[in-house]
C-alpha atoms as a PDB file:
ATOM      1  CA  UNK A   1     104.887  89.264 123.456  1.00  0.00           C
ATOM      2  CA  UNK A   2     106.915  91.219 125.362  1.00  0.00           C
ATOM      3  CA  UNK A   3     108.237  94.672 125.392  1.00  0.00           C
ATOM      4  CA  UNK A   4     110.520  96.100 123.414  1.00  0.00           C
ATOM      5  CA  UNK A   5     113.706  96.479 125.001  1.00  0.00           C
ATOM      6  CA  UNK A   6     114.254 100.114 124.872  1.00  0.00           C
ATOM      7  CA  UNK A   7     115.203 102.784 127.505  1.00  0.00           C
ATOM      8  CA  UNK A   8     112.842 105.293 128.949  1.00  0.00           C
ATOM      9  CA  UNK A   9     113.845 107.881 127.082  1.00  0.00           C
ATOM     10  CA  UNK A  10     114.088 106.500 123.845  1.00  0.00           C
ATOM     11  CA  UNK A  11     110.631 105.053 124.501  1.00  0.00           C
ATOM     12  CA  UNK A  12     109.335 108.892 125.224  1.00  0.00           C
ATOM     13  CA  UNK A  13     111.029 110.033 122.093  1.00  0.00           C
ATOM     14  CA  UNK A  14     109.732 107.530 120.154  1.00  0.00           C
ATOM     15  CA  UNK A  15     106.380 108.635 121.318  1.00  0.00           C
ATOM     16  CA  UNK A  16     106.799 112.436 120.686  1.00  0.00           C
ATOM     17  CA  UNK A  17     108.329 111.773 116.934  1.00  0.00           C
ATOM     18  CA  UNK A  18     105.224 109.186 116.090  1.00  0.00           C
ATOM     19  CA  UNK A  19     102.804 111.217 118.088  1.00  0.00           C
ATOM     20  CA  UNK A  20     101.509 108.096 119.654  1.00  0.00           C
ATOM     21  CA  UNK A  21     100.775 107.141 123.323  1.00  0.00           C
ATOM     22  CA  UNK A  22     104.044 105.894 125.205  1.00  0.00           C
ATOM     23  CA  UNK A  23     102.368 103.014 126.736  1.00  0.00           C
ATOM     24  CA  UNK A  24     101.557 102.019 122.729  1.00  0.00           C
ATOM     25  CA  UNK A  25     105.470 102.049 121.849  1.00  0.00           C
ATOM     26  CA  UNK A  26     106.162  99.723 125.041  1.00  0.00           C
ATOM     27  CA  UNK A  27     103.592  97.152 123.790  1.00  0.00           C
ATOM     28  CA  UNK A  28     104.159  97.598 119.967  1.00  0.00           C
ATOM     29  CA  UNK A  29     105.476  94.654 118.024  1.00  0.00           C
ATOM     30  CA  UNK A  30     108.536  95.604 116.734  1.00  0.00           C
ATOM     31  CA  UNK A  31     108.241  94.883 113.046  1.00  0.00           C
ATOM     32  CA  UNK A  32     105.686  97.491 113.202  1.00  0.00           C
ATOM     33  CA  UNK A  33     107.867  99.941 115.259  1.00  0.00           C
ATOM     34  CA  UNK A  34     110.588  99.553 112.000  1.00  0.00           C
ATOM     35  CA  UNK A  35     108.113 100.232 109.485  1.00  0.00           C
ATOM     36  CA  UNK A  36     106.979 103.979 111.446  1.00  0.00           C
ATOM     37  CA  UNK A  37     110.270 104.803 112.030  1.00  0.00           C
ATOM     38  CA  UNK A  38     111.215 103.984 108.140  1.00  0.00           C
ATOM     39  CA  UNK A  39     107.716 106.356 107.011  1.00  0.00           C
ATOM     40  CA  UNK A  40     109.155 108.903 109.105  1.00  0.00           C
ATOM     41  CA  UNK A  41     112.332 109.032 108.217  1.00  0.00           C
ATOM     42  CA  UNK A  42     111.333 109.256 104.838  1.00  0.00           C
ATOM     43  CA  UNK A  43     108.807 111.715 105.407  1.00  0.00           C
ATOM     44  CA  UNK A  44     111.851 113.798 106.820  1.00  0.00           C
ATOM     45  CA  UNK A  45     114.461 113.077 104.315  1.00  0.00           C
ATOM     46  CA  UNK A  46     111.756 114.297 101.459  1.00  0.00           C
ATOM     47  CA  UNK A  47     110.948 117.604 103.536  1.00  0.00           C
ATOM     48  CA  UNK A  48     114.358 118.588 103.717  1.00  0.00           C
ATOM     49  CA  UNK A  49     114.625 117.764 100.172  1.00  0.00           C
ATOM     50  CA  UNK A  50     112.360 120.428  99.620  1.00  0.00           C
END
């Protein structure tokens, strides 16, 4: 597998927002990467809701 192709500073946004190591966004499959980002988004949209 390789890496996702993603600049640097996406990557280290990525890993602030998911609160996961940046390495572990480099190396994350990115079927998996989709699903977090769709949790937090809705996490978002339902705070702000709120």
């Amino acid at each position: 597998m390789r890496p996702l192709q993603i600049s640097a500073d996406t990557a280290q946004k990525l890993a602030k927002s998911l609160n996961v190591p940046l390495e572990q966004i480099m190396h994350m499959p990115q079927h998996i990467l989709i699903a977090k980002l769709t949790e937090l988004n809705s996490k978002e949209n339902t705070d702000k809701k709120d």
